[in-house]
Protein backbone atom coordinates (compact mmCIF):
# COMPACT_ATOMS: atom_id res chain seq x y z
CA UNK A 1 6.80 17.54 11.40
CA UNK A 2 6.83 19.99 8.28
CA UNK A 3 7.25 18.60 4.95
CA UNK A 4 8.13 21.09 2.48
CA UNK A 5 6.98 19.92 -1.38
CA UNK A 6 7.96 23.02 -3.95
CA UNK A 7 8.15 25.90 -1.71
CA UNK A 8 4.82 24.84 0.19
CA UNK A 9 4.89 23.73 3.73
CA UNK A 10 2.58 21.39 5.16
CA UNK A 11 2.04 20.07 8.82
CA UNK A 12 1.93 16.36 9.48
CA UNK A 13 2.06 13.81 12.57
CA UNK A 14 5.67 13.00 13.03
CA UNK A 15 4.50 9.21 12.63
CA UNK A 16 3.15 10.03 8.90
CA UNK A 17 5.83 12.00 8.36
CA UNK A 18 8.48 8.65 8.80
CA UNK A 19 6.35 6.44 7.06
CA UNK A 20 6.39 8.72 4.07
CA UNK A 21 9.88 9.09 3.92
CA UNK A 22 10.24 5.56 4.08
CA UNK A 23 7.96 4.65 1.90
CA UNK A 24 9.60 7.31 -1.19
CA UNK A 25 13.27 5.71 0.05
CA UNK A 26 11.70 2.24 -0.66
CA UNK A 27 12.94 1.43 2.53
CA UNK A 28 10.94 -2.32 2.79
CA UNK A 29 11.14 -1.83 7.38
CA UNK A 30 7.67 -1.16 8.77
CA UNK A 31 8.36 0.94 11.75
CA UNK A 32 5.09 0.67 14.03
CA UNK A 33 3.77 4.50 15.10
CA UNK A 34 4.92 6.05 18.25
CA UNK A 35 2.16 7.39 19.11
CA UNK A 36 -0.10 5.55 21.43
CA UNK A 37 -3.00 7.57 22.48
CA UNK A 38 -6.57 6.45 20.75
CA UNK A 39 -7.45 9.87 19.68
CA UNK A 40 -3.60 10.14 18.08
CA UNK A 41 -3.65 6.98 16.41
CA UNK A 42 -7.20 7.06 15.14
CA UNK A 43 -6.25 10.48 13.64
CA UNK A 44 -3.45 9.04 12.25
CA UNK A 45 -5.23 6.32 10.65
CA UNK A 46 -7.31 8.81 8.90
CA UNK A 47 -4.93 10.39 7.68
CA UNK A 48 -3.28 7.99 6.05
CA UNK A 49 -6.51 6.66 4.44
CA UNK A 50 -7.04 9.88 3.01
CA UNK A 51 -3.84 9.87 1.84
CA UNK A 52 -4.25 6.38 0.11
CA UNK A 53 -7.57 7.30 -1.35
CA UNK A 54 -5.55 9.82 -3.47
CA UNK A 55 -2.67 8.11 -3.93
CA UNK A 56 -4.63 5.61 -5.70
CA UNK A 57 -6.74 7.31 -8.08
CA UNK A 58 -3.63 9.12 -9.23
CA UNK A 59 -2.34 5.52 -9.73
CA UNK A 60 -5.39 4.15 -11.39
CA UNK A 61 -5.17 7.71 -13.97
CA UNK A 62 -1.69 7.52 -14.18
CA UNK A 63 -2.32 3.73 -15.32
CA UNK A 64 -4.68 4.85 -17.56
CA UNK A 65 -2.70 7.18 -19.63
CA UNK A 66 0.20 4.50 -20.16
CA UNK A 67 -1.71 2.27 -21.22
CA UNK A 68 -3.75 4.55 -23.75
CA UNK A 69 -0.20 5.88 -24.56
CA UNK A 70 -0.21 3.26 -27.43
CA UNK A 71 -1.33 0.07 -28.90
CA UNK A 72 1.14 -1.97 -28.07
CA UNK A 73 1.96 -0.76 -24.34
CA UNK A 74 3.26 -3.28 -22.44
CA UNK A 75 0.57 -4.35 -19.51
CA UNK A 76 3.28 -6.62 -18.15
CA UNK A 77 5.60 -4.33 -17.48
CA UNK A 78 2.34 -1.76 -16.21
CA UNK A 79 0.89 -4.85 -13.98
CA UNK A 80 3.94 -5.20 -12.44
CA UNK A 81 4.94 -1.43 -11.96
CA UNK A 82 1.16 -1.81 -10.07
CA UNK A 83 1.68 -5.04 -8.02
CA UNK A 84 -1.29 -5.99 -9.73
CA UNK A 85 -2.15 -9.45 -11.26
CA UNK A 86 -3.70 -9.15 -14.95
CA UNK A 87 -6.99 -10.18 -14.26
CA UNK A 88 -6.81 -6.91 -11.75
CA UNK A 89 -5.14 -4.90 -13.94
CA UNK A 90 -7.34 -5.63 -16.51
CA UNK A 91 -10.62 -4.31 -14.42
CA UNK A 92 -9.11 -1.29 -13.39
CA UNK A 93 -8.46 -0.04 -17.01
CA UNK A 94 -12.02 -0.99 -18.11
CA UNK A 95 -12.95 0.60 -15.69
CA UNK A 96 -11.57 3.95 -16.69
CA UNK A 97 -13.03 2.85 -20.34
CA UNK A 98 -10.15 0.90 -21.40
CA UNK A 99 -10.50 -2.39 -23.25
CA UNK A 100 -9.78 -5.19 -20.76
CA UNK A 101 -8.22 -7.23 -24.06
CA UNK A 102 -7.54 -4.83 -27.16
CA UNK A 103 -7.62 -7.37 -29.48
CA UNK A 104 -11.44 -7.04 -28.99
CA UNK A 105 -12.06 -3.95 -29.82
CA UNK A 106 -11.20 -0.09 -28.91
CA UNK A 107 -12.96 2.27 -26.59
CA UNK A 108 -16.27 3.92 -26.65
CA UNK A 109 -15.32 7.70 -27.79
CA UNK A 110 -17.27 10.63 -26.64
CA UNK A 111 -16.62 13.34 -29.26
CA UNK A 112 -19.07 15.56 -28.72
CA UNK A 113 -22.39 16.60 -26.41
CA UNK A 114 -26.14 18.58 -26.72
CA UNK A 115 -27.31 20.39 -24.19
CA UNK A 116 -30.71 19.13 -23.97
CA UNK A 117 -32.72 22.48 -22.73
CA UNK A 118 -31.82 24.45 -25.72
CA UNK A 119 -30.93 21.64 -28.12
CA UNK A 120 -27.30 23.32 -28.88
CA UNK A 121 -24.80 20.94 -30.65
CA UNK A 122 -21.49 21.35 -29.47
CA UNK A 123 -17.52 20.43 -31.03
CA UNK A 124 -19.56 18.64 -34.14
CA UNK A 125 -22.23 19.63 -36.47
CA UNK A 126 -25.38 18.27 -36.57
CA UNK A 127 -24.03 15.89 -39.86
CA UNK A 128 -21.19 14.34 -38.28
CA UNK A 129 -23.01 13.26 -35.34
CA UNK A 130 -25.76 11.53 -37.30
CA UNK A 131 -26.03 8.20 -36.90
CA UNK A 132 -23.98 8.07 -34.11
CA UNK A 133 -24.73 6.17 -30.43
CA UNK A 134 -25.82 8.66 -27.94
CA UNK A 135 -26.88 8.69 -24.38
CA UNK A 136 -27.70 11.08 -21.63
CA UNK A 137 -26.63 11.97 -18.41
CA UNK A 138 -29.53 13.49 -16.22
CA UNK A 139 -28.57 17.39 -14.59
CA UNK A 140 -27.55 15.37 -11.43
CA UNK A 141 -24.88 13.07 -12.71
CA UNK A 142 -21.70 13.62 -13.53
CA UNK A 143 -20.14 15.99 -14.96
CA UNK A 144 -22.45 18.48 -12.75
CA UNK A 145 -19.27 19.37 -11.21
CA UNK A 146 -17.97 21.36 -14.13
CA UNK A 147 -17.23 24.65 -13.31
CA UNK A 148 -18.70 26.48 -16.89
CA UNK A 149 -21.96 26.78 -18.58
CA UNK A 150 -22.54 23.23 -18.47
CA UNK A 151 -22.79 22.77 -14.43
CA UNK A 152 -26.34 21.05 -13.65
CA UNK A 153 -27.37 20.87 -17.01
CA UNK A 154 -28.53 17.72 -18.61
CA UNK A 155 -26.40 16.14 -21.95
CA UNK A 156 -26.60 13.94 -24.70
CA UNK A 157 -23.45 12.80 -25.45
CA UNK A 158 -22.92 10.94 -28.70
CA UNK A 159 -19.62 8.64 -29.49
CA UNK A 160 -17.92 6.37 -31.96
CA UNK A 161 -17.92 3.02 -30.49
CA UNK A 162 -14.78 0.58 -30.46
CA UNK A 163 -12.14 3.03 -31.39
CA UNK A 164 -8.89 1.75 -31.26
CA UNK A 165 -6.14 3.22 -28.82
CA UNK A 166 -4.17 3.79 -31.25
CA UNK A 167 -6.44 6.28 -33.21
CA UNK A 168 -8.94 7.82 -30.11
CA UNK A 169 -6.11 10.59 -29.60
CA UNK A 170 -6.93 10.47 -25.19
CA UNK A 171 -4.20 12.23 -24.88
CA UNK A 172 -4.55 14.33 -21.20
CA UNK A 173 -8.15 12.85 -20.87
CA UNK A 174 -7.21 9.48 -20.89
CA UNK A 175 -8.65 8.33 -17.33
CA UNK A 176 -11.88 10.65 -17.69
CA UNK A 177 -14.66 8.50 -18.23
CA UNK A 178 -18.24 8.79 -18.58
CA UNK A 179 -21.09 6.20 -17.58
CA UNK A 180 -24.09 5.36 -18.83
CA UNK A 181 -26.09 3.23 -15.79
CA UNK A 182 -28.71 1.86 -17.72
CA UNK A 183 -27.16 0.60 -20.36
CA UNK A 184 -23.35 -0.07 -18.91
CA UNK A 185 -21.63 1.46 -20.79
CA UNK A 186 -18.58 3.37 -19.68
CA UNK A 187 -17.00 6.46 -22.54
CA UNK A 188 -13.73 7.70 -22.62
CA UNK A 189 -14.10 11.65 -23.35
CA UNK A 190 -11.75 12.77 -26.11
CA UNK A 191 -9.47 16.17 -25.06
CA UNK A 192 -11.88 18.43 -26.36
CA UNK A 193 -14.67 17.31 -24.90
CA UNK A 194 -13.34 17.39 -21.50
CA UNK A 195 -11.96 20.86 -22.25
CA UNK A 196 -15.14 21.98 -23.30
CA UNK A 197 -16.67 20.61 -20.31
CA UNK A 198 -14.09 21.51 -17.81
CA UNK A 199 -12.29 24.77 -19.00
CA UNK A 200 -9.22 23.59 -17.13
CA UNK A 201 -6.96 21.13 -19.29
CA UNK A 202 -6.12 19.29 -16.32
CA UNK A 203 -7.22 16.24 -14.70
CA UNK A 204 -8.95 16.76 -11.81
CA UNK A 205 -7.12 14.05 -9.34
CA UNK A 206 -9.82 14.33 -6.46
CA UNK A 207 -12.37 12.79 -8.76
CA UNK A 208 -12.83 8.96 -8.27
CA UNK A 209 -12.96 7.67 -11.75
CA UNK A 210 -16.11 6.37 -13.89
CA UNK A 211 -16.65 2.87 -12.34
């Protein structure tokens, strides 16, 4: 079966191909596969987990941004859109840096980053970061991946603790989050830090997020 998704074409098992449709018509019938070879279904079954891997960290991101969308979001409204209960609901966000109750506090706010080999501030001078938290992420943690100048380099990254929502201006980024192992402590990036990091102002949905 060909499903074709704004003028691209791509090949999947007929049995994938149902369920998807299905599943986008909200159609609540679970028709069982038709195939019934091992090798078929065990294909199929990795397919689909694939497919759900995805599926759910554009879910957890998309989460993410409505909820750092505003102050006063509603999380009822986003629990339930999730099928999630609020104790859930509430780990998933702080896990992508979110508060788990805002009337706590904010988010931890990367705003800007030193490459450690030549000492180079960068997005802030050297006054507004002072006095600032900071930690740093070895050459071999994330974001290593970044496709610029920064790839396999080792950062400080310094940020303004317990910002709220309302005022950390997440915007695109919201979802992007740093950790810090050693001391737990998970940072939302702001948008120009993940600019500067990533070139690309897009999410990049293949990434699991910072948990």
């Amino acid at each position: 079966m060909r499903i074709g998704i704004g003028g691209e074409q791509v090949e999947v098992p007929d049995d994938l191909g149902r369920a998807l449709l299905a599943g986008l018509r909200g159609e609540r019938l679970v028709e069982p596969p038709q195939a019934s070879g091992f090798e078929d279904l065990v294909a199929l079954v990795a397919r689909i987990s694939r497919l759900a891997q995805h599926l759910t960290v554009v879910k957890e991101l998309a989460m993410s941004r409505a909820d750092a969308a505003g102050a006063y979001s509603n999380r009822r409204a986003l629990g339930m859109a999730a099928a999630m209960a609020a104790s859930q609901l509430g780990r998933v966000l702080e896990g992508h840096g979110l508060p788990r109750d805002r009337r706590a506090g904010g988010v931890d706010l990367i705003v800007a980053f030193r490459t450690t080999d030549d000492g180079v501030l960068h997005l802030a001078a050297d006054p507004d970061v002072e006095g600032l938290p900071s930690f740093t992420l070895p050459a071999d943690s994330p974001p290593q991946e970044a496709p610029g100048e920064f790839a396999g380099r080792e950062l400080t990254f310094y940020y303004r603790p317990q910002v709220p929502i309302a005022q950390a201006g997440l915007g695109r980024a919201a979802g992007y989050t740093l950790r810090d192992a050693d001391r737990n402590l998970v940072g939302c990036v702001t948008e120009q830090v993940f600019d500067a990091l990533f070139g690309d102002p897009r999410l990049d949905p293949t990434r699991p997020n910072g948990r």
